[in-house]
C-alpha atoms as a PDB file:
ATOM      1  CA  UNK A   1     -16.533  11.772  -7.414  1.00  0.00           C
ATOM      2  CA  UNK A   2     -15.554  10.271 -10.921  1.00  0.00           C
ATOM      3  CA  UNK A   3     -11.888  10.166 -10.923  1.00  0.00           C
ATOM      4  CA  UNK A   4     -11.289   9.659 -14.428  1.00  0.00           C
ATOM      5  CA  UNK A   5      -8.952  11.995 -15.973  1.00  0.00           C
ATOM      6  CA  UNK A   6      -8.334  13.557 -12.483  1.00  0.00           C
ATOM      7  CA  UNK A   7      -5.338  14.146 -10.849  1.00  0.00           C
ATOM      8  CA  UNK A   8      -4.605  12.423  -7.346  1.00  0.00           C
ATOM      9  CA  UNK A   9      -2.228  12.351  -4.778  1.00  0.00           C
ATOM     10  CA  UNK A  10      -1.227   8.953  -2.467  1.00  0.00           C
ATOM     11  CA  UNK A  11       1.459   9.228   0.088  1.00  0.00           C
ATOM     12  CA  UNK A  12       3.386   6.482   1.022  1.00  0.00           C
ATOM     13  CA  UNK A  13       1.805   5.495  -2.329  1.00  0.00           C
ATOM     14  CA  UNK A  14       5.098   2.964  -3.448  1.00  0.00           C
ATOM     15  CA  UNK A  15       3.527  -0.123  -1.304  1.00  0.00           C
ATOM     16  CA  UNK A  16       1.558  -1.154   1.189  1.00  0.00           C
ATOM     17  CA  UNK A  17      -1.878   0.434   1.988  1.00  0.00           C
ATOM     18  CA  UNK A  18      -0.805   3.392  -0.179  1.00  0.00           C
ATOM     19  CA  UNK A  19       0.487   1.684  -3.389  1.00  0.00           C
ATOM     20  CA  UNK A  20      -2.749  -0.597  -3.269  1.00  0.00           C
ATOM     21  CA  UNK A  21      -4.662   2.334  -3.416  1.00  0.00           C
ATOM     22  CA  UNK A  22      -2.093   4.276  -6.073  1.00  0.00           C
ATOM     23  CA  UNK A  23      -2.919   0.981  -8.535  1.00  0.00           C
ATOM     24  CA  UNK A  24      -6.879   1.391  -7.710  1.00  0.00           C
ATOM     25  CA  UNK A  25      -7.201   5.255  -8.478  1.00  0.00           C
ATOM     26  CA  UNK A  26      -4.906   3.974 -11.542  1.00  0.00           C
ATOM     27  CA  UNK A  27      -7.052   1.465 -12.563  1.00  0.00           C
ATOM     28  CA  UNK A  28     -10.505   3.901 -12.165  1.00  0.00           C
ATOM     29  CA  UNK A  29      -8.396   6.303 -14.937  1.00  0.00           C
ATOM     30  CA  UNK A  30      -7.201   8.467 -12.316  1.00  0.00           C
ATOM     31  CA  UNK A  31      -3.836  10.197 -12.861  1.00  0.00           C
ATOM     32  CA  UNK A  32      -1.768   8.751 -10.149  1.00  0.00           C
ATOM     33  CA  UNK A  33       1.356  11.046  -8.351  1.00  0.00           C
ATOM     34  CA  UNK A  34       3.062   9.020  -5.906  1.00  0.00           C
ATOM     35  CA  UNK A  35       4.527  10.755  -2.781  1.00  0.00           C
ATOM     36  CA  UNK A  36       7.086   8.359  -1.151  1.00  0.00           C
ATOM     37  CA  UNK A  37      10.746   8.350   0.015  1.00  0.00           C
ATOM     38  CA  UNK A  38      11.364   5.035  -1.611  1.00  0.00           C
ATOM     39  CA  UNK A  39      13.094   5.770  -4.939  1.00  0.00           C
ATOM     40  CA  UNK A  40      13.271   2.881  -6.375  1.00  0.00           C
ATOM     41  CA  UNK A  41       9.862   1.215  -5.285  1.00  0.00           C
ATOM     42  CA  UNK A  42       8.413   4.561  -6.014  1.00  0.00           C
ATOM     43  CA  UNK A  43       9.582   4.933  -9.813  1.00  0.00           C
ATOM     44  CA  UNK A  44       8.852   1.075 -10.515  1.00  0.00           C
ATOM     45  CA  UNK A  45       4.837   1.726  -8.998  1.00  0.00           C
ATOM     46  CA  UNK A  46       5.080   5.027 -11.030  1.00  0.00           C
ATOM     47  CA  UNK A  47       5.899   3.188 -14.223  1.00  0.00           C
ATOM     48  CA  UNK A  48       3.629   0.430 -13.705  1.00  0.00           C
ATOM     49  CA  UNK A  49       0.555   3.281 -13.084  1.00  0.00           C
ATOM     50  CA  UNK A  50       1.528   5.196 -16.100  1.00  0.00           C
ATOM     51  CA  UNK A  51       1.749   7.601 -13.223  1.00  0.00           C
ATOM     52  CA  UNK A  52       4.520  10.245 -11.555  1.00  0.00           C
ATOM     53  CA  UNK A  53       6.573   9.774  -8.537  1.00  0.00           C
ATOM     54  CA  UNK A  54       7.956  12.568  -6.529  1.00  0.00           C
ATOM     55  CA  UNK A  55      10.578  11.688  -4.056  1.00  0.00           C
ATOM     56  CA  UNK A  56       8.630  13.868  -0.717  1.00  0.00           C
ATOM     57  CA  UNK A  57       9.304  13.741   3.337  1.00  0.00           C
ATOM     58  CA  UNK A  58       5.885  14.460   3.732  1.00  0.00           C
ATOM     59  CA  UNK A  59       7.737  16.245   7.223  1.00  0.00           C
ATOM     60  CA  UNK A  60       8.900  18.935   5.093  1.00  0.00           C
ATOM     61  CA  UNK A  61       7.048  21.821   4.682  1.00  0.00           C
ATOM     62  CA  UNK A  62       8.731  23.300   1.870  1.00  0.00           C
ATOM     63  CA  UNK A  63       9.586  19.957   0.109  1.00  0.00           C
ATOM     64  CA  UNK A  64       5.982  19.410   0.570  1.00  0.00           C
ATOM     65  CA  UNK A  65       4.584  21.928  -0.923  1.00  0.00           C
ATOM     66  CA  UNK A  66       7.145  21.635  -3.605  1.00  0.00           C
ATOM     67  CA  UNK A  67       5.686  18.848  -4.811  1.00  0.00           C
ATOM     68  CA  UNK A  68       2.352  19.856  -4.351  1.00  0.00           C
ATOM     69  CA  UNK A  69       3.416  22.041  -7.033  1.00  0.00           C
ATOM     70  CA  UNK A  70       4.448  19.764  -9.539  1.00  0.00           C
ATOM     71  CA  UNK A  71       1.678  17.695  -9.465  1.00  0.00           C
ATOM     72  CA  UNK A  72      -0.439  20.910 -10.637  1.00  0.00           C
ATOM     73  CA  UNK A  73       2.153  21.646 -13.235  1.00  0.00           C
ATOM     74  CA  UNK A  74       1.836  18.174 -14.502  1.00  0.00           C
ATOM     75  CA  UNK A  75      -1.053  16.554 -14.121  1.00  0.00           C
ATOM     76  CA  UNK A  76      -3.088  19.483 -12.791  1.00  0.00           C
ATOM     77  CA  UNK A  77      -4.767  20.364  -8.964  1.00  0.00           C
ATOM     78  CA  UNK A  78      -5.342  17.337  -7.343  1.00  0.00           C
ATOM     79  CA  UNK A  79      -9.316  15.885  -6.831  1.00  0.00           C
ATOM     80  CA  UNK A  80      -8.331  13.222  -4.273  1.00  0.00           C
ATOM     81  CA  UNK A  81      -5.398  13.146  -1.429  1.00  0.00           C
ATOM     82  CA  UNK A  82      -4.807   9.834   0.059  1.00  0.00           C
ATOM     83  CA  UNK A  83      -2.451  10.450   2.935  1.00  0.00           C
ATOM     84  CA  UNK A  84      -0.793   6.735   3.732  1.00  0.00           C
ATOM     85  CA  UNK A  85       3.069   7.971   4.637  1.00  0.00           C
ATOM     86  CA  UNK A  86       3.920   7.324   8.058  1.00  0.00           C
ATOM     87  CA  UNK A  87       6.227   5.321  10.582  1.00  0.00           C
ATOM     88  CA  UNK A  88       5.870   3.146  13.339  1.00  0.00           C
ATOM     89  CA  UNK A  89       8.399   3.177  16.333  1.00  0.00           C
ATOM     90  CA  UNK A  90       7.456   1.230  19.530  1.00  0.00           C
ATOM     91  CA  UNK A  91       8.988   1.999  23.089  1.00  0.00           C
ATOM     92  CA  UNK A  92       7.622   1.863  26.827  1.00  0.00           C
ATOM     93  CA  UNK A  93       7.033   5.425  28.677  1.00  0.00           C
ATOM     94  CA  UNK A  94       9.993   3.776  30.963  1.00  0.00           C
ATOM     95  CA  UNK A  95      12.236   1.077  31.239  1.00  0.00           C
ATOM     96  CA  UNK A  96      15.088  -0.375  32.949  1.00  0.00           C
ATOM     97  CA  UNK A  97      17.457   1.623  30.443  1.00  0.00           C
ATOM     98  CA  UNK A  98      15.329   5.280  31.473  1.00  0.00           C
ATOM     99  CA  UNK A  99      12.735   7.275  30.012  1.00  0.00           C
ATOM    100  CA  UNK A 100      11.328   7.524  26.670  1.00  0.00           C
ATOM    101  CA  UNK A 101      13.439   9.165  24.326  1.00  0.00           C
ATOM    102  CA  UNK A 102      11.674  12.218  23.696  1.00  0.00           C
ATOM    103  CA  UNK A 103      13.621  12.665  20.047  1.00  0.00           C
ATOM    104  CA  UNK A 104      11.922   9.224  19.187  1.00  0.00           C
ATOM    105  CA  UNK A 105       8.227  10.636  20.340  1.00  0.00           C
ATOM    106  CA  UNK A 106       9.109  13.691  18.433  1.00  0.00           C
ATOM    107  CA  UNK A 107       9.824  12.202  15.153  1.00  0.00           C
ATOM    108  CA  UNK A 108       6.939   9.948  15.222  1.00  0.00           C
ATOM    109  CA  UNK A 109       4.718  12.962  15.874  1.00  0.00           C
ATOM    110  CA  UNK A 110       6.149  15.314  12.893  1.00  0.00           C
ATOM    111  CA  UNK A 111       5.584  11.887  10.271  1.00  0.00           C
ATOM    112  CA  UNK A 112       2.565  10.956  11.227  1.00  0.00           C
ATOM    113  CA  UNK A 113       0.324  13.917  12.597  1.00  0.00           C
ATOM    114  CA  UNK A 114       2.186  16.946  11.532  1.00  0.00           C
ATOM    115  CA  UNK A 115       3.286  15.146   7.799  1.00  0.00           C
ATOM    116  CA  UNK A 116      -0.711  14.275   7.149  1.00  0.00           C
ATOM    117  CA  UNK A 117      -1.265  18.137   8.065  1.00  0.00           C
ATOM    118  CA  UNK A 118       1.392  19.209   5.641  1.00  0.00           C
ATOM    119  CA  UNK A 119      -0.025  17.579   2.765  1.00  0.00           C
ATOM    120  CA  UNK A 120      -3.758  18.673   4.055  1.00  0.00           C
ATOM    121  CA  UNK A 121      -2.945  21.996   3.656  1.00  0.00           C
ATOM    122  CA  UNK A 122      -1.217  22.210   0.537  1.00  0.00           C
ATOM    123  CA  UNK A 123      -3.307  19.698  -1.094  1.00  0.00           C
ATOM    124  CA  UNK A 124      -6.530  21.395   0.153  1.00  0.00           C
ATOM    125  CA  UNK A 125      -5.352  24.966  -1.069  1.00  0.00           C
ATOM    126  CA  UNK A 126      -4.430  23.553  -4.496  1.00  0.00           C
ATOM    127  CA  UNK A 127      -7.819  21.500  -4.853  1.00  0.00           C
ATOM    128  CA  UNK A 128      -9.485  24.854  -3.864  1.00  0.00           C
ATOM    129  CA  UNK A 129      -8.317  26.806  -6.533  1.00  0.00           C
ATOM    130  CA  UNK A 130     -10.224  23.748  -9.234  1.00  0.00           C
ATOM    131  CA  UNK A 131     -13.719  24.607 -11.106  1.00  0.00           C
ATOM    132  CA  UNK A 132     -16.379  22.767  -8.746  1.00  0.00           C
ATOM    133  CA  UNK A 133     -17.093  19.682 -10.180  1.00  0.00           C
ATOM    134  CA  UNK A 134     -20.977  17.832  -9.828  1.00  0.00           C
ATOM    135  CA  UNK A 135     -22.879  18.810  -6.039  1.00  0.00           C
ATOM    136  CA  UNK A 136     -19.695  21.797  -6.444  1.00  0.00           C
ATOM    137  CA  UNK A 137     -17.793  19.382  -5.008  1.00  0.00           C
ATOM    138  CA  UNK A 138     -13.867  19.945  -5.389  1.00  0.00           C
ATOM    139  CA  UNK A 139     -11.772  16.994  -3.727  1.00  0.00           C
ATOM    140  CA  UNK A 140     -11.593  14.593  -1.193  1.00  0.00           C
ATOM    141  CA  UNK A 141      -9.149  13.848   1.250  1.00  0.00           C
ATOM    142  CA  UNK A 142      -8.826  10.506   3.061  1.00  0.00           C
ATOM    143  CA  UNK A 143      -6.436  10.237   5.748  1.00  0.00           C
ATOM    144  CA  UNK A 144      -4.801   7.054   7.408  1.00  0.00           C
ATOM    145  CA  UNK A 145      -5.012   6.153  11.234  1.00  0.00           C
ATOM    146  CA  UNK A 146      -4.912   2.924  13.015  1.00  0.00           C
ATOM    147  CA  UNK A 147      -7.143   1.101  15.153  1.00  0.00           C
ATOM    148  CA  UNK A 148      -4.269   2.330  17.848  1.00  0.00           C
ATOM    149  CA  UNK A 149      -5.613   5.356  17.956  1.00  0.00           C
ATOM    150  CA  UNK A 150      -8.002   4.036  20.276  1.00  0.00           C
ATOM    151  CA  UNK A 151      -6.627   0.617  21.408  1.00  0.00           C
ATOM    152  CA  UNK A 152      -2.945   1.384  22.132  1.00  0.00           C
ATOM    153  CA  UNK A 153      -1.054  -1.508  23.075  1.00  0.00           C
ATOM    154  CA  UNK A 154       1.813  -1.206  25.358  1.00  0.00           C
ATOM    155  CA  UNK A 155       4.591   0.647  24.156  1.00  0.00           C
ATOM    156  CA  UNK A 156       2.474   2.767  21.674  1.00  0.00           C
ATOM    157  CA  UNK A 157       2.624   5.968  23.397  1.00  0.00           C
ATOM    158  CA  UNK A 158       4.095   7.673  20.721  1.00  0.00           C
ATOM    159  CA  UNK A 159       2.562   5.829  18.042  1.00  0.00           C
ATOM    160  CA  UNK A 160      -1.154   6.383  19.510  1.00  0.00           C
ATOM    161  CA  UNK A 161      -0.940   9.542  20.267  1.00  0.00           C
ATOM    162  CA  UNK A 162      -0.216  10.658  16.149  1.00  0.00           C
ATOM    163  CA  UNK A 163      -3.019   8.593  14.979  1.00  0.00           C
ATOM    164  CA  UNK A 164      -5.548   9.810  17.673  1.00  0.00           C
ATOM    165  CA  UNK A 165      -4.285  13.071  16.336  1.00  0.00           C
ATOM    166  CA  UNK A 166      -5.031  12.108  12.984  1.00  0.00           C
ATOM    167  CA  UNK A 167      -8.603  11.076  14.184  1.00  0.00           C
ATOM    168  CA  UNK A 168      -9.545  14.179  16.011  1.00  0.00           C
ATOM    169  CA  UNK A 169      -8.448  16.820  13.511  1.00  0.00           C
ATOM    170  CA  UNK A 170     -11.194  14.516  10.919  1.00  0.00           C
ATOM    171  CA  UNK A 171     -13.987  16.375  11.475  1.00  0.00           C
ATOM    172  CA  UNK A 172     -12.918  19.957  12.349  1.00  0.00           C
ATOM    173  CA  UNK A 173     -10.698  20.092   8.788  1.00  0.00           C
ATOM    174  CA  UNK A 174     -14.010  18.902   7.241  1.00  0.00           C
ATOM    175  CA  UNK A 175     -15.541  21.399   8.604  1.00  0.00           C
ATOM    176  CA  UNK A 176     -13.415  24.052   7.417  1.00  0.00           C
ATOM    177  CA  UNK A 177     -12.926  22.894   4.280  1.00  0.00           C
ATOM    178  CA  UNK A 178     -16.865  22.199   3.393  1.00  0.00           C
ATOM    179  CA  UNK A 179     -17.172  25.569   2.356  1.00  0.00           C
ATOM    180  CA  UNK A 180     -14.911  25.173  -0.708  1.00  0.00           C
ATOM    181  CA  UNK A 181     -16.312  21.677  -1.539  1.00  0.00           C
ATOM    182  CA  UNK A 182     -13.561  19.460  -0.171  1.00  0.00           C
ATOM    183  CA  UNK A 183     -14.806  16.347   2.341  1.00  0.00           C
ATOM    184  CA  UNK A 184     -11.875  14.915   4.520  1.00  0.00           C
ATOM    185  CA  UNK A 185     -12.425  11.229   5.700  1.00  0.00           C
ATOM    186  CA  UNK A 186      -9.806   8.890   7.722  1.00  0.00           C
ATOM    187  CA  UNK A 187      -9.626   5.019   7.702  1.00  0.00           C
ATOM    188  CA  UNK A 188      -8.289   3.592  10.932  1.00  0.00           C
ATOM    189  CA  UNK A 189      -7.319   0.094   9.680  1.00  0.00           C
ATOM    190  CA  UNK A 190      -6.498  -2.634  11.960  1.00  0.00           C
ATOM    191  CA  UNK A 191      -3.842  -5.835  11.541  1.00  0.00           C
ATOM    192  CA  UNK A 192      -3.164  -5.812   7.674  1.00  0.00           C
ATOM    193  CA  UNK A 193      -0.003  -7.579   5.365  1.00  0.00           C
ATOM    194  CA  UNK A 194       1.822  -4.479   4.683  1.00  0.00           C
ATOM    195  CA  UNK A 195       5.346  -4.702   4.499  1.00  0.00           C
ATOM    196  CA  UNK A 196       6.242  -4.604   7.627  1.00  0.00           C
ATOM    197  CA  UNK A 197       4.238  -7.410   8.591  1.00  0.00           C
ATOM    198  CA  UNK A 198       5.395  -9.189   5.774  1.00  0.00           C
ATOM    199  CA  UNK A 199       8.931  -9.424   7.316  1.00  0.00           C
ATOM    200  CA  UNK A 200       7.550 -11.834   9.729  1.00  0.00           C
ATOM    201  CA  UNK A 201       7.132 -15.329   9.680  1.00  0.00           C
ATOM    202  CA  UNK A 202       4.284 -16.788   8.342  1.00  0.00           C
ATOM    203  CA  UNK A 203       3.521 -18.394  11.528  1.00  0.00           C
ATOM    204  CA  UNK A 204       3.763 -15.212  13.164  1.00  0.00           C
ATOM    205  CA  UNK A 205       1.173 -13.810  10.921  1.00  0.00           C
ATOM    206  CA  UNK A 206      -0.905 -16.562  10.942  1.00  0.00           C
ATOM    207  CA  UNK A 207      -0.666 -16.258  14.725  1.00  0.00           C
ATOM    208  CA  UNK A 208      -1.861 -12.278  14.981  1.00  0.00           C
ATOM    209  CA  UNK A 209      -4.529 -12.630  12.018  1.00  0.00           C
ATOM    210  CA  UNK A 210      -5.892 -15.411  14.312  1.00  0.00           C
ATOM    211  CA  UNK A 211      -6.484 -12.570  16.516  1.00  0.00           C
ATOM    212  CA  UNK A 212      -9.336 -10.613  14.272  1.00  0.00           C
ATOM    213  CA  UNK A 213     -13.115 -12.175  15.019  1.00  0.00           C
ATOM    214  CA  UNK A 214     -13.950 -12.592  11.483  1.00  0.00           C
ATOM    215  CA  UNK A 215     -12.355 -12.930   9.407  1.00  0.00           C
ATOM    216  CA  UNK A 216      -9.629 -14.151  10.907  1.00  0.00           C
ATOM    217  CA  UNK A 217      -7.029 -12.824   8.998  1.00  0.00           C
ATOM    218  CA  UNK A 218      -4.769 -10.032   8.268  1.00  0.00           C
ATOM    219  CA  UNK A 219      -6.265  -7.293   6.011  1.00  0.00           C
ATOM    220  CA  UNK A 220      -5.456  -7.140   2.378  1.00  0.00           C
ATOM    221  CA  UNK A 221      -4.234  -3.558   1.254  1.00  0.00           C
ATOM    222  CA  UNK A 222      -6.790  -4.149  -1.757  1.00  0.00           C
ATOM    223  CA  UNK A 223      -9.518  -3.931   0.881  1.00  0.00           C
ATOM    224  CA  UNK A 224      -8.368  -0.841   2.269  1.00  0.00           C
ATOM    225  CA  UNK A 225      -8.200   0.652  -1.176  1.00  0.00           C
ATOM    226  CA  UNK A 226     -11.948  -0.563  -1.877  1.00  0.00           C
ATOM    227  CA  UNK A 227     -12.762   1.344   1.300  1.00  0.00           C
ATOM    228  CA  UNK A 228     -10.955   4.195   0.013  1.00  0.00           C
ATOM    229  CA  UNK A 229     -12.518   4.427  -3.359  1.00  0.00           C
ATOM    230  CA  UNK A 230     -16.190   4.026  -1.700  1.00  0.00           C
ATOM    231  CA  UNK A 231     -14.988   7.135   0.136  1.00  0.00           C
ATOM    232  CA  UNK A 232     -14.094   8.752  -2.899  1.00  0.00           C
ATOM    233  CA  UNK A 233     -17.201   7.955  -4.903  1.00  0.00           C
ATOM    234  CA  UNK A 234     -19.776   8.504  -1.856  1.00  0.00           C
ATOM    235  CA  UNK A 235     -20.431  12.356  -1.497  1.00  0.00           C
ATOM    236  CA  UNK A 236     -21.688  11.682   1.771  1.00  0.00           C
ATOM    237  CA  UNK A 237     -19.275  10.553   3.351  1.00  0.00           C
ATOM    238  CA  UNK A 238     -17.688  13.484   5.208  1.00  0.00           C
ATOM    239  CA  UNK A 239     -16.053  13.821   8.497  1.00  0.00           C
ATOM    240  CA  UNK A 240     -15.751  10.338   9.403  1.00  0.00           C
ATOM    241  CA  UNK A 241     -12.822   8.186  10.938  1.00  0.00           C
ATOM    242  CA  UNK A 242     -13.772   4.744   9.997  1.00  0.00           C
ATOM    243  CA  UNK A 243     -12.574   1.444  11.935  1.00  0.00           C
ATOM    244  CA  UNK A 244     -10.858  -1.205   8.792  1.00  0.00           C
ATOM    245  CA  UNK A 245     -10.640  -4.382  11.324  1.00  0.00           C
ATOM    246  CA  UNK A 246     -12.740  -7.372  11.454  1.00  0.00           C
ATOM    247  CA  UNK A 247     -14.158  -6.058  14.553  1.00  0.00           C
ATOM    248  CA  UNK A 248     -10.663  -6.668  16.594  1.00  0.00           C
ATOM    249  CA  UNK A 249     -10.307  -4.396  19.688  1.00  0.00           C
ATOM    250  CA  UNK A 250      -6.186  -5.097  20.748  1.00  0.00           C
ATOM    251  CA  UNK A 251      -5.307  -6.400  23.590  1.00  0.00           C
ATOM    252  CA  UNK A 252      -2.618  -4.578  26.121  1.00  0.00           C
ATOM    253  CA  UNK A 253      -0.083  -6.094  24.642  1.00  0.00           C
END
């Protein structure tokens, strides 16, 4: 798909993986609306894009969908969803202070797995209702996993279990949506700087790129966002969860 002139929607898109891949779609002429929760990192991005931000809890179905809205209003249906919002909490099954805390599992669950079905749907509906565009293709989606999904490291129960989510609904929402023209792709990336790994030391993330066979290094965003336009340009692609990692497989802890 040619993005230029087309409207798109990145969540999570104020920074990290998802505001790399805001500033790409930007930079291919693509009319940028930033989902995100971050006000003030969200206008700035927004700004710098020539783009939109909508402040969206990607949890909320009605807030959601609100949005959703706007961006038609604005900038008109959507041709490309990249779905980047989520959290990360971390916390043994049990420990010496008890159980899990099953509010904890819950919220990571309704972010990660249930907030990337939110925006499928709505996004999916709006993109349906678009003229077909060249092989009467309509949109893309690309969703965001994590190489946890299938090597989860101690204390990623929670975690895991929405990103494995994330992987297995890939290829059945493809499915369903292939009728209308819409392909649905997920990138599972591995050890990358996003912000939160940027609050480490530098030693520390020396130490964990050291971790990734080649190269041995933490991701750039940028790199996901190449992966994510190749998605976007390559109408074969369909159905796929693809592994981002330098070929790491984690360790138990």
């Amino acid at each position: 798909m040619n993005v230029k002139g087309q409207a798109v929607i990145v969540t999570g898109g104020a920074s990290g993986l998802g505001g790399a891949t805001a500033s790409a779609l930007a930079a291919a002429g693509a009319k940028v609306a930033i989902f995100d929760l971050q006000d003030e990192l969200g206008e700035k991005k927004a700004k710098e894009l020539g783009g939109l931000y909508i402040k969206t809890n990607v949890a909320d179905a009605a807030n959601t969908e609100a949005s959703v809205k706007t961006v038609v209003e604005k900038l008109g249906a959507p041709r490309v969803t990249v779905n980047c919002a989520g959290i990360g909490r971390a916390a043994r099954t049990i420990s010496k202070n008890g159980p899990h805390d099953l509010a904890m599992f819950s919220q990571v669950i309704q972010v990660n797995l249930i907030g990337t079905f939110n925006v499928i749907r709505l996004a999916s509906w709006a993109m349906s209702q678009a003229e077909p565009m060249e092989d009467g293709e309509r949109g893309v989606i690309i969703n965001t996993a994590s190489v946890a999904a299938f090597d989860g490291q101690i204390g990623q129960a929670a975690y895991s279990a929405s990103k494995g989510g994330v992987v297995g609904m890939t290829l059945p929402i493809a499915r369903d949506l292939s009728s209308v023209g819409i392909r649905v792709c997920t990138i599972a990336p591995g050890l990358f700087l996003t912000p939160m790994m940027m609050g480490l030391s530098a030693e520390a993330q020396k130490s964990l790129g050291a971790q990734v066979p080649f190269p041995p290094r933490l991701g750039d965003p940028k790199e996901y966002a190449q992966l994510a336009m190749q998605i976007v340009e390559n109408r074969m692609l369909n159905g796929e969860t693809i592994r981002l990692d330098g070929a790491i497989r984690m360790a138990p802890k």
